[in-house]
C-alpha atoms as a PDB file:
ATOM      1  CA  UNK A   1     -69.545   9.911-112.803  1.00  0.00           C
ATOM      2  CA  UNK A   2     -69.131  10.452-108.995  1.00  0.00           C
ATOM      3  CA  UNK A   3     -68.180  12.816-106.308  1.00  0.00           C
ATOM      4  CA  UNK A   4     -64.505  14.053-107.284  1.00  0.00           C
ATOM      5  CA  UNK A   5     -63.905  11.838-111.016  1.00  0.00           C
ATOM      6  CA  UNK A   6     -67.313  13.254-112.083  1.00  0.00           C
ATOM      7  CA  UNK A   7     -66.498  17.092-111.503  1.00  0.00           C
ATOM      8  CA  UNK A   8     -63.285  16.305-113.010  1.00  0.00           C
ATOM      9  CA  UNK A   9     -64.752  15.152-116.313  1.00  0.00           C
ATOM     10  CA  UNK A  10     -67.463  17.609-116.800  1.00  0.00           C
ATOM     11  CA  UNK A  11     -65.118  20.363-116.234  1.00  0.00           C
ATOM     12  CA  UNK A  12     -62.954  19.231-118.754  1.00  0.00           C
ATOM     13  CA  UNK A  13     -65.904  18.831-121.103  1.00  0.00           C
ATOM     14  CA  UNK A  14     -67.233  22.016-120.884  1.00  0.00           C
ATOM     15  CA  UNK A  15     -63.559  23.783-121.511  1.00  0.00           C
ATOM     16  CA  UNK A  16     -63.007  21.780-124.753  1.00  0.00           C
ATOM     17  CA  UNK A  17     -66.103  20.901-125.152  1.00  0.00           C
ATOM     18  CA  UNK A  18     -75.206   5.084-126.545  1.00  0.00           C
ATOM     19  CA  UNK A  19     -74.644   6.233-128.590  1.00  0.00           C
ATOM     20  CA  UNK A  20     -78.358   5.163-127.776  1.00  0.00           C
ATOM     21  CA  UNK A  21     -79.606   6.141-124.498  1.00  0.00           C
ATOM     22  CA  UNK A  22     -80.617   3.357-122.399  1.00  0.00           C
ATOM     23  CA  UNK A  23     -83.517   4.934-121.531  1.00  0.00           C
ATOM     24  CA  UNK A  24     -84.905   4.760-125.217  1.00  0.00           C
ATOM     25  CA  UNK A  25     -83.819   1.423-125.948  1.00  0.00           C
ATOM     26  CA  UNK A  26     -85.752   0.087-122.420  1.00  0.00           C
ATOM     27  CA  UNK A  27     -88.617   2.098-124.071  1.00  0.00           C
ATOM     28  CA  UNK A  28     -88.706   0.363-127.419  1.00  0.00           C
ATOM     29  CA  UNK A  29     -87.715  -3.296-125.845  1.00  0.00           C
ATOM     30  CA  UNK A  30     -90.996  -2.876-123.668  1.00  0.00           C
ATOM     31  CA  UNK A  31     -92.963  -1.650-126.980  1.00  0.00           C
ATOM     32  CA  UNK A  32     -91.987  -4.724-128.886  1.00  0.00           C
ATOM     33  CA  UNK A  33     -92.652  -7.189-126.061  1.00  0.00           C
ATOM     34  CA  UNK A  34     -96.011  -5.619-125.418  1.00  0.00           C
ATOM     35  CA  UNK A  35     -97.081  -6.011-128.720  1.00  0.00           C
ATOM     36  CA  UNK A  36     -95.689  -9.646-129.064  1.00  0.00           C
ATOM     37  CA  UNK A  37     -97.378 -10.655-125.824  1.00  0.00           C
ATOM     38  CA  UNK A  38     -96.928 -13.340-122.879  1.00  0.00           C
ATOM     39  CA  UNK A  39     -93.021 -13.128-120.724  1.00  0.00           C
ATOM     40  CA  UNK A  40     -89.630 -12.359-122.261  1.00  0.00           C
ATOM     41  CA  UNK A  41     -86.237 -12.704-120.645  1.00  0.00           C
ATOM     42  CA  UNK A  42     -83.840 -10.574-123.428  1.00  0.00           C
ATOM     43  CA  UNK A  43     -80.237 -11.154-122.986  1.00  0.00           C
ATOM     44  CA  UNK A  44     -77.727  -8.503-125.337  1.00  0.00           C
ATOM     45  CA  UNK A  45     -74.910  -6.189-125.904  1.00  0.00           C
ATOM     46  CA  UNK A  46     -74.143  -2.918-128.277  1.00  0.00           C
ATOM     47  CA  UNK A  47     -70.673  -2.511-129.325  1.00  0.00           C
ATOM     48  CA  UNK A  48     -70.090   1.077-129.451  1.00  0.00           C
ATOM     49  CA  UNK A  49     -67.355   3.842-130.603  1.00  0.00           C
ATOM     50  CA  UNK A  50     -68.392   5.899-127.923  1.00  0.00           C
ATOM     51  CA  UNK A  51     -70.841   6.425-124.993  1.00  0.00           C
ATOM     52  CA  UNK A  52     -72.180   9.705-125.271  1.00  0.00           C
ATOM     53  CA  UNK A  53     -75.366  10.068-123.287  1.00  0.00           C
ATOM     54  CA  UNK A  54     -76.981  13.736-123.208  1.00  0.00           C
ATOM     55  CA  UNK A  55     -74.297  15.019-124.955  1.00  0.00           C
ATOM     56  CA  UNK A  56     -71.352  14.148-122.758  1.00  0.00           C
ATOM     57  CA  UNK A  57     -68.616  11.789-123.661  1.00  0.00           C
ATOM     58  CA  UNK A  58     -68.255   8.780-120.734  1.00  0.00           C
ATOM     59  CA  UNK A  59     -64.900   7.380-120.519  1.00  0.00           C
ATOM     60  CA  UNK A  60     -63.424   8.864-124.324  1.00  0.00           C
ATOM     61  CA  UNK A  61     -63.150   5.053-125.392  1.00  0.00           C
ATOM     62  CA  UNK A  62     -65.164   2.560-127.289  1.00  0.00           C
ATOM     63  CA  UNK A  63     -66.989   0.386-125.179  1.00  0.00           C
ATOM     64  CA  UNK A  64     -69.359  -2.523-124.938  1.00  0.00           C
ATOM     65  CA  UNK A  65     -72.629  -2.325-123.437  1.00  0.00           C
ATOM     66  CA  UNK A  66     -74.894  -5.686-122.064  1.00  0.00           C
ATOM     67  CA  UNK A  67     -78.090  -5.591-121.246  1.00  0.00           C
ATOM     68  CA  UNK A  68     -80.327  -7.833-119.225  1.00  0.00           C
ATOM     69  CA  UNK A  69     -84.131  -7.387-119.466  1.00  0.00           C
ATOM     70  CA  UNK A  70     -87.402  -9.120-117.980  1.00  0.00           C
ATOM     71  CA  UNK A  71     -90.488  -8.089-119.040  1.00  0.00           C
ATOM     72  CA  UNK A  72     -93.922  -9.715-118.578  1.00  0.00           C
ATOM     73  CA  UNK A  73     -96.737  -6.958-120.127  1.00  0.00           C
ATOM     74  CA  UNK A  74     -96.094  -3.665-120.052  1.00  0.00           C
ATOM     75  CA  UNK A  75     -93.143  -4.283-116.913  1.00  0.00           C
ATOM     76  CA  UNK A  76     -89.763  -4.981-116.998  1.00  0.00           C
ATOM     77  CA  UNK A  77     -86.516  -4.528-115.020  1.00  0.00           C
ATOM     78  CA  UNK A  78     -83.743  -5.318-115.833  1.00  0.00           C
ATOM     79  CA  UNK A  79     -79.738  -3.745-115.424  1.00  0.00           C
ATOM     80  CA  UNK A  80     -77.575  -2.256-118.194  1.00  0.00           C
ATOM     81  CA  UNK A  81     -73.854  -1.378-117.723  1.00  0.00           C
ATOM     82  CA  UNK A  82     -70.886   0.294-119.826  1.00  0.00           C
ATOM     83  CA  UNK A  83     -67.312  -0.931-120.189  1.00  0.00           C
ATOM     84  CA  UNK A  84     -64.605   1.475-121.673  1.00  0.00           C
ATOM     85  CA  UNK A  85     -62.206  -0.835-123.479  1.00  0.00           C
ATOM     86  CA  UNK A  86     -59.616   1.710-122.837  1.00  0.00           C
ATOM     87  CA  UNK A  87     -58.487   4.026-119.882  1.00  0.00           C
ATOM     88  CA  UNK A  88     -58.632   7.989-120.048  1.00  0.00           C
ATOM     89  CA  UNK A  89     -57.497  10.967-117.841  1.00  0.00           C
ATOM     90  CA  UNK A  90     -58.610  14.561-118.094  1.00  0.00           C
ATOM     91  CA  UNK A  91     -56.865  17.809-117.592  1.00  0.00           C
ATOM     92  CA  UNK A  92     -57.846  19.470-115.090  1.00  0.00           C
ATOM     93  CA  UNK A  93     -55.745  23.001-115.579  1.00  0.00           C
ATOM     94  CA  UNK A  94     -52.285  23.451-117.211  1.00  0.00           C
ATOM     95  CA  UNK A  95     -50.471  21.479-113.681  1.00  0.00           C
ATOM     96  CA  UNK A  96     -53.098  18.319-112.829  1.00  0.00           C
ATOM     97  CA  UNK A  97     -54.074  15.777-115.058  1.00  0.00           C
ATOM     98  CA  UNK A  98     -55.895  12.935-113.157  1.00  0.00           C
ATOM     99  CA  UNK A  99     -56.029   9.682-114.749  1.00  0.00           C
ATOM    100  CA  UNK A 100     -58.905   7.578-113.762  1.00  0.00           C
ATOM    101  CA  UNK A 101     -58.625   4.074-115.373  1.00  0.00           C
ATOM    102  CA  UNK A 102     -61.091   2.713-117.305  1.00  0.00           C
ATOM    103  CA  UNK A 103     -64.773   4.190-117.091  1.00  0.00           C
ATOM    104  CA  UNK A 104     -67.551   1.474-115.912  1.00  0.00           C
ATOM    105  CA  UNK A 105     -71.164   2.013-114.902  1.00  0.00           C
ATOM    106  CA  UNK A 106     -73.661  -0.014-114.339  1.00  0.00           C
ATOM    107  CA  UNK A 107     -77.193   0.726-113.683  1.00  0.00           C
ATOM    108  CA  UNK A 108     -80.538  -0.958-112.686  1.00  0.00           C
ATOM    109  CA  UNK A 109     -84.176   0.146-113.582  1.00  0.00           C
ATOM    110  CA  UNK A 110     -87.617  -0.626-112.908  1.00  0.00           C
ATOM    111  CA  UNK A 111     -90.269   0.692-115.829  1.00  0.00           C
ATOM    112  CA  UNK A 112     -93.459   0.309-116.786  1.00  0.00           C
ATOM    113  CA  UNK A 113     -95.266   1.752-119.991  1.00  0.00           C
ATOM    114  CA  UNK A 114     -98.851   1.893-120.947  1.00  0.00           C
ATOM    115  CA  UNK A 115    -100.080   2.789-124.277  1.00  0.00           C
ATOM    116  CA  UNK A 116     -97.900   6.024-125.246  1.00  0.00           C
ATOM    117  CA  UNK A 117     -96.468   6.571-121.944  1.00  0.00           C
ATOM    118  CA  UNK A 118     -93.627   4.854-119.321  1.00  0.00           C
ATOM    119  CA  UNK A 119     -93.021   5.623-115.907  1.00  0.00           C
ATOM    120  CA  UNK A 120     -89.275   4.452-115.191  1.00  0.00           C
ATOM    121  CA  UNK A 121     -86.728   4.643-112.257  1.00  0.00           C
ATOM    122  CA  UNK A 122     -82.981   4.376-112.905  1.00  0.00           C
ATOM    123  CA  UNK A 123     -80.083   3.679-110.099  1.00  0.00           C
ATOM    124  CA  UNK A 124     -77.063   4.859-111.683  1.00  0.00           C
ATOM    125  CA  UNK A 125     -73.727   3.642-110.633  1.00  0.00           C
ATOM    126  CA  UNK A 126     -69.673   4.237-111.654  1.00  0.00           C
ATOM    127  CA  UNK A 127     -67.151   2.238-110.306  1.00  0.00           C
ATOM    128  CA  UNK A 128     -63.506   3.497-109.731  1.00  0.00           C
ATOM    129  CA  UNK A 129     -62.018   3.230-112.661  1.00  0.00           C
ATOM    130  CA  UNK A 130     -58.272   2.419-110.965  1.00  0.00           C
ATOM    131  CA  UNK A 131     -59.920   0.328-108.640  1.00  0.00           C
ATOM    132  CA  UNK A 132     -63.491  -0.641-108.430  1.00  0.00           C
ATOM    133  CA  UNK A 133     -63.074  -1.927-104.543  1.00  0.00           C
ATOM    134  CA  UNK A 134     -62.115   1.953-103.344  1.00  0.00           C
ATOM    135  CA  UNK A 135     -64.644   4.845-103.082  1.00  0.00           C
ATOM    136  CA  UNK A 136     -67.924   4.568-104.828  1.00  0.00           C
ATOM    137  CA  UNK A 137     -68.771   1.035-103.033  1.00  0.00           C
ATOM    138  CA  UNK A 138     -71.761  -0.157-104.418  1.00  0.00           C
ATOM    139  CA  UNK A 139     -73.202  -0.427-101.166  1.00  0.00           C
ATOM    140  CA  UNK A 140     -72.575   2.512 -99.816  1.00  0.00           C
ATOM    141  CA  UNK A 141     -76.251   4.202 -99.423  1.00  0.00           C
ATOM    142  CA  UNK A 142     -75.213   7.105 -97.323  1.00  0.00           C
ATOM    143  CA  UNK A 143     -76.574  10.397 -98.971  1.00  0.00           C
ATOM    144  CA  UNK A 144     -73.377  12.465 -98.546  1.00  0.00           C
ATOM    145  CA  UNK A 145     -71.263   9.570 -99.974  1.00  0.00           C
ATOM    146  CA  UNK A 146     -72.991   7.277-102.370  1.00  0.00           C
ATOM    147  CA  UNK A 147     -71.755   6.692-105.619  1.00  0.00           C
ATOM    148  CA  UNK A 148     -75.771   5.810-106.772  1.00  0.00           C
ATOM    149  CA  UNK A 149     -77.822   8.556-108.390  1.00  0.00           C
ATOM    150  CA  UNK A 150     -81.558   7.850-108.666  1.00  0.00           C
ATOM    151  CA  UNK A 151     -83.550   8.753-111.781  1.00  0.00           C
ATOM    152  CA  UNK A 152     -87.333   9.534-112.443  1.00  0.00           C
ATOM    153  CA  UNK A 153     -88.253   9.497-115.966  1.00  0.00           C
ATOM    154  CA  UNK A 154     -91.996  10.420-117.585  1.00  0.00           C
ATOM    155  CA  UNK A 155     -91.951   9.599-121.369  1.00  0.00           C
ATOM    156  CA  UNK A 156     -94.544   9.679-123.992  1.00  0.00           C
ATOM    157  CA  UNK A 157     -93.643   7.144-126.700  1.00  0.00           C
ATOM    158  CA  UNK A 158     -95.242   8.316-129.254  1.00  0.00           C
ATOM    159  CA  UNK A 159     -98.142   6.858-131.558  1.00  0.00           C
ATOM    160  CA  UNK A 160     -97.911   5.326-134.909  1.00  0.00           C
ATOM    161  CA  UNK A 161     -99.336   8.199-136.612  1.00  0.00           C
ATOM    162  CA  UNK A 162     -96.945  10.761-134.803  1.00  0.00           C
ATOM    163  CA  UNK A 163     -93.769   9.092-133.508  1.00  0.00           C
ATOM    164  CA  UNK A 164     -93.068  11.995-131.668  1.00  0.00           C
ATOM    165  CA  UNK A 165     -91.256  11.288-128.336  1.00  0.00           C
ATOM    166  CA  UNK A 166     -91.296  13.539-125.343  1.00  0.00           C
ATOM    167  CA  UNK A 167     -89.109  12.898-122.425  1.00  0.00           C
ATOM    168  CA  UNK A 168     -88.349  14.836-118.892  1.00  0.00           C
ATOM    169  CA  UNK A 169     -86.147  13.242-116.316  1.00  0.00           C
ATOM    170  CA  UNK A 170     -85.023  13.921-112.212  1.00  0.00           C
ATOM    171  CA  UNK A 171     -82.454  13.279-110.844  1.00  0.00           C
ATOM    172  CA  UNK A 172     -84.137  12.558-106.766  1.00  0.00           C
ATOM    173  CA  UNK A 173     -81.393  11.209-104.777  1.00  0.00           C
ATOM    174  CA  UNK A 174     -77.576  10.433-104.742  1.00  0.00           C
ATOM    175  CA  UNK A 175     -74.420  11.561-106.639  1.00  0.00           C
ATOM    176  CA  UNK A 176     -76.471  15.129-107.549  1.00  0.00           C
ATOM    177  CA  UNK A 177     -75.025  17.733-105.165  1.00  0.00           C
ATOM    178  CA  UNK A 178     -75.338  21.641-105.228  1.00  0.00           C
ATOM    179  CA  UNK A 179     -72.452  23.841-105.469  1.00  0.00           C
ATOM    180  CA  UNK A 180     -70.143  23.455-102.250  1.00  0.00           C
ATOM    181  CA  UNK A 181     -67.906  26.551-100.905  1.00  0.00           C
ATOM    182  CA  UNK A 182     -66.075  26.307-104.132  1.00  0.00           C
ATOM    183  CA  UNK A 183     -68.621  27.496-106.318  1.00  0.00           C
ATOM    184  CA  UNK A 184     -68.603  23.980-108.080  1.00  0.00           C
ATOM    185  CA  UNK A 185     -71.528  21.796-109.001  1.00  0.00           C
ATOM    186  CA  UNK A 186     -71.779  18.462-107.122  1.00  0.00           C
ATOM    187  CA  UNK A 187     -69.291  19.717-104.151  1.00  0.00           C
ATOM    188  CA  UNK A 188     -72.511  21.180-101.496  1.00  0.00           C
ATOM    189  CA  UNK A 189     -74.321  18.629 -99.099  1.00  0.00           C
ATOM    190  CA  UNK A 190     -78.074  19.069-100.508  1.00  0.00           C
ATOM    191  CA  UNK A 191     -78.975  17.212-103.732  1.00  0.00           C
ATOM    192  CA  UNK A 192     -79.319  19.166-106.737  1.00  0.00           C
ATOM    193  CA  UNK A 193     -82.417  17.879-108.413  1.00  0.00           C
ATOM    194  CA  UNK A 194     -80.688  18.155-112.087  1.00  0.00           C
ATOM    195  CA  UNK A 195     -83.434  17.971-114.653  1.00  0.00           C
ATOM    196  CA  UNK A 196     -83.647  17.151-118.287  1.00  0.00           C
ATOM    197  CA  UNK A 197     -86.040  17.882-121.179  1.00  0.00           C
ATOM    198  CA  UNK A 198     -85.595  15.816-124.364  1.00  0.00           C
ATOM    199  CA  UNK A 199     -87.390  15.782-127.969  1.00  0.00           C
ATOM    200  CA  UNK A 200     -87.378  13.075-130.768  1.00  0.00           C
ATOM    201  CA  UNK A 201     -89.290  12.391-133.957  1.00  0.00           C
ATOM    202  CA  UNK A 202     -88.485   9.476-135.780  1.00  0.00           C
ATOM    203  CA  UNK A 203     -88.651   8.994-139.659  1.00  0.00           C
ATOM    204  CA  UNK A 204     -89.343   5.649-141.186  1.00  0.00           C
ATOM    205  CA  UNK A 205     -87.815   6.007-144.669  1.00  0.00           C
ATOM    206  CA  UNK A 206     -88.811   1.953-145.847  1.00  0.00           C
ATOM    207  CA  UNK A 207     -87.960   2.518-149.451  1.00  0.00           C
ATOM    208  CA  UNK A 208     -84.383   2.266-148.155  1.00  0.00           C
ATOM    209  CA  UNK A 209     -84.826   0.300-144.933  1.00  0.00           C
ATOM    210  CA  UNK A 210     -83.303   3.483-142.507  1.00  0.00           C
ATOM    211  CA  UNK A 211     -84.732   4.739-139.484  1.00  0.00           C
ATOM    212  CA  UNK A 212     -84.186   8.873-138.791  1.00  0.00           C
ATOM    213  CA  UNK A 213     -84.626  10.219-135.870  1.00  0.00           C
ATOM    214  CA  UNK A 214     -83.176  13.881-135.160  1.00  0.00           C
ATOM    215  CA  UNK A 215     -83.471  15.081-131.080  1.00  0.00           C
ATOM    216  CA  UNK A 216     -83.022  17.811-129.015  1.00  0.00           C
ATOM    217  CA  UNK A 217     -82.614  18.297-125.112  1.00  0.00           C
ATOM    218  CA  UNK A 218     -81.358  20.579-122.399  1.00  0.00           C
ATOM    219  CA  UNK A 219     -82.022  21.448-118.934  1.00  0.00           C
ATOM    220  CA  UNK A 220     -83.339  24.409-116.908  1.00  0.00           C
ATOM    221  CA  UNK A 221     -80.448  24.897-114.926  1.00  0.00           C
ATOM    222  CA  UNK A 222     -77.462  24.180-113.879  1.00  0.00           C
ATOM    223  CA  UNK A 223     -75.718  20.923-112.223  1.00  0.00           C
ATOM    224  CA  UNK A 224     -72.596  18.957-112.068  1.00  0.00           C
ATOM    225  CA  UNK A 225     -74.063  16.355-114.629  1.00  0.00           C
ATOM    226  CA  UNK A 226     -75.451  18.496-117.297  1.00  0.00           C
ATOM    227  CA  UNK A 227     -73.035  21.933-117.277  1.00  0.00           C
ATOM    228  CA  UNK A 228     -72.790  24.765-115.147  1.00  0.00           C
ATOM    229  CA  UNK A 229     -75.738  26.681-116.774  1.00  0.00           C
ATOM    230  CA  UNK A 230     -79.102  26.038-117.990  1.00  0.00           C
ATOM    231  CA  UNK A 231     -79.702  25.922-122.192  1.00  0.00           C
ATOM    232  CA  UNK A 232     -79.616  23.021-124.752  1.00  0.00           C
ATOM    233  CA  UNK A 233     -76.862  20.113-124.386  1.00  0.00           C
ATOM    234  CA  UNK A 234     -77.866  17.433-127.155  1.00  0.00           C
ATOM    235  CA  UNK A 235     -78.782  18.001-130.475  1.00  0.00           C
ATOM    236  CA  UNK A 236     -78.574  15.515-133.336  1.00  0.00           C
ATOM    237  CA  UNK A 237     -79.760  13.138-135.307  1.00  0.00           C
ATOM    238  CA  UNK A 238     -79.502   9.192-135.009  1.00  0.00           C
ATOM    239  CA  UNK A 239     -79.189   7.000-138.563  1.00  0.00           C
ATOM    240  CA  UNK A 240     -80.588   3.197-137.964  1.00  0.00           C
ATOM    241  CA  UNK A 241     -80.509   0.527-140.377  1.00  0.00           C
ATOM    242  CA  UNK A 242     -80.402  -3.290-140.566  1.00  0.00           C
ATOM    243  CA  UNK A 243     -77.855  -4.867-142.319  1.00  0.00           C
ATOM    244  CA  UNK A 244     -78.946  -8.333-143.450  1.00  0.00           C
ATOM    245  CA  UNK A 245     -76.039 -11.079-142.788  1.00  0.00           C
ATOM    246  CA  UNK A 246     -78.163 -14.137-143.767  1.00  0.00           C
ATOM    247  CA  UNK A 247     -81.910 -15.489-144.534  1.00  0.00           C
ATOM    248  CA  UNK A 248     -82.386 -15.179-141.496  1.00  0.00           C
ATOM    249  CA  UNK A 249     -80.493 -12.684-139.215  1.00  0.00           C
ATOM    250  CA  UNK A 250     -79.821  -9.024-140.049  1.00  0.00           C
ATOM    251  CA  UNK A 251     -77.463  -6.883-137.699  1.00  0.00           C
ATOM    252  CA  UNK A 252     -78.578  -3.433-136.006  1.00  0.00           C
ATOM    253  CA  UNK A 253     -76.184  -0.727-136.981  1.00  0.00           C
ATOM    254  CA  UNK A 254     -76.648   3.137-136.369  1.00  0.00           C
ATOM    255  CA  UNK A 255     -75.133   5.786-136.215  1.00  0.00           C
ATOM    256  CA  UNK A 256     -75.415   8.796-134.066  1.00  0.00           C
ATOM    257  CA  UNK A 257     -74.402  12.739-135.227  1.00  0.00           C
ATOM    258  CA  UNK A 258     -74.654  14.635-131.598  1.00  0.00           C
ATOM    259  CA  UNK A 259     -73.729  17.920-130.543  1.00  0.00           C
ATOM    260  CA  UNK A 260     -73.787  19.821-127.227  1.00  0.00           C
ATOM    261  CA  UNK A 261     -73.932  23.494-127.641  1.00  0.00           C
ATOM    262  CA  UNK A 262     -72.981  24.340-124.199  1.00  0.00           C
ATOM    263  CA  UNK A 263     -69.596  22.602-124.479  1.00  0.00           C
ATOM    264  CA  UNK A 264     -69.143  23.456-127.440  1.00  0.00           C
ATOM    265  CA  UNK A 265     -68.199  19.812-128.754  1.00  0.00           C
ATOM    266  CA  UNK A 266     -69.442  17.069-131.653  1.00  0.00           C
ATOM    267  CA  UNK A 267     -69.207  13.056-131.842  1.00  0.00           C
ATOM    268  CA  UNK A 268     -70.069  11.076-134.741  1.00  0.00           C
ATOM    269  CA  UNK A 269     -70.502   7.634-133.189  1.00  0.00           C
ATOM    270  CA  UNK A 270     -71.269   3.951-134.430  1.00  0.00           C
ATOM    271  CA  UNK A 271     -72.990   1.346-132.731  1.00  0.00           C
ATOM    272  CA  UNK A 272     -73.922  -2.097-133.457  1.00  0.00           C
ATOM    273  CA  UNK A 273     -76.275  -4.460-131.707  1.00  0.00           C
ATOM    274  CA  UNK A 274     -75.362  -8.432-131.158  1.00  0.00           C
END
């Protein structure tokens, strides 16, 4: 979310309160190419009920997600975007609702992962919704108006022995103001450095074929992307199964419970991969 549409939303999230992060599923792409060996181009899409990354609802629609990967070793970069198939608005206060079209972002990333760990940077971009050739122009690079945010993540993956995932993540440049004159997140002229802390353990029940993985992440303070205080905003548990269709091709489903404490809200979403 940027500048004005992304105060709007969070403040309506935190009054009423992808599925699989992209981040993870970059992670686990890299994890099986690495262990396959040699170059892979991966070309995909989840269908989803919902995009709810760190426990905030994007765009209150289902939406489909593509993906575009190249990774050679333990590198890859590729671009991943969001498409609502719906449009939303928010209420501001009891007077203003703003209505801001459909919700599209699209974002590019560079990674690399060695044994346990992966390094990876994220540019994160939203269109307008009403019109994606006003405002947040994607080549807009000025600091005080770009619709990009940058993203530094540090991850340990886990080992096969204790699949227990540890992830922090920066938010270094861009769309990540301070508070402005207005006491509001993402309104001042310095960038914010939003951080996030996340925890995952993942359960491999094979007796029934389902994959368990319950999380838990917050942030040490407060931003426009994350709430207006520190504490914990996504806790859950994601459900992952595949569903065989023939011989020889099963589909991906899961399904995601996540809550964020500090808005006070709940989504039960269900993805599927193509």
């Amino acid at each position: 979310m940027r500048q004005t549409g992304k105060m709007l939303l969070l403040m309506v999230f935190l009054s009423t309160g992808t599925a699989q992060a992209q981040e993870e599923m970059v992670r686990k792409e890299i994890q099986t190419n690495r262990k396959e060996g040699g170059t892979h181009l991966n070309i995909g899409a989840d269908l989803v009920s919902r995009y709810v990354w760190r426990g905030y609802d994007y765009g209150n629609s289902p939406a489909i997600q593509p993906n575009l990967n190249f990774s050679w070793e333990g590198l890859a970069l590729g671009a991943w975007g969001s498409y609502a198939f719906t449009d939303h608005s928010v209420q501001v206060n009891d007077s203003l609702t703003e209505h801001l079209g459909n919700y599209s972002e699209i974002d590019l990333y560079l990674s690399y992962t060695y044994r346990w760990f992966s390094i990876m940077v994220y540019d994160i971009f939203t269109m307008n919704g009403l019109n994606p050739n006003k405002d947040n122009l994607y080549f807009d690079w000025n600091h005080q108006t770009t619709g990009h945010t940058l993203e530094a993540i540090l991850s340990f993956n886990g080992t096969e022995k204790v699949p227990l995932q540890v992830l922090a993540s920066l938010f270094f440049y861009g769309d990540d103001k301070t508070k402005g004159e207005n006491g509001l997140y993402g309104t001042g002229d310095k960038n914010n450095f939003s951080t996030y802390f996340e925890l995952a353990y993942t359960f491999d029940i094979s007796t029934i074929g389902v994959e368990l993985e319950p999380f838990i992440g917050g942030t040490p303070s407060g931003g426009s992307w994350y709430g207006p205080y520190g504490g914990i905003i996504n806790v859950g548990l994601f459900a992952r199964k595949d569903i065989r269709i023939t011989q020889s091709y099963s589909l991906p489903v899961e399904i995601a419970l996540i809550t964020n404490p500090q808005s006070q809200s709940a989504f039960l979403v269900f993805g599927i991969t193509l």
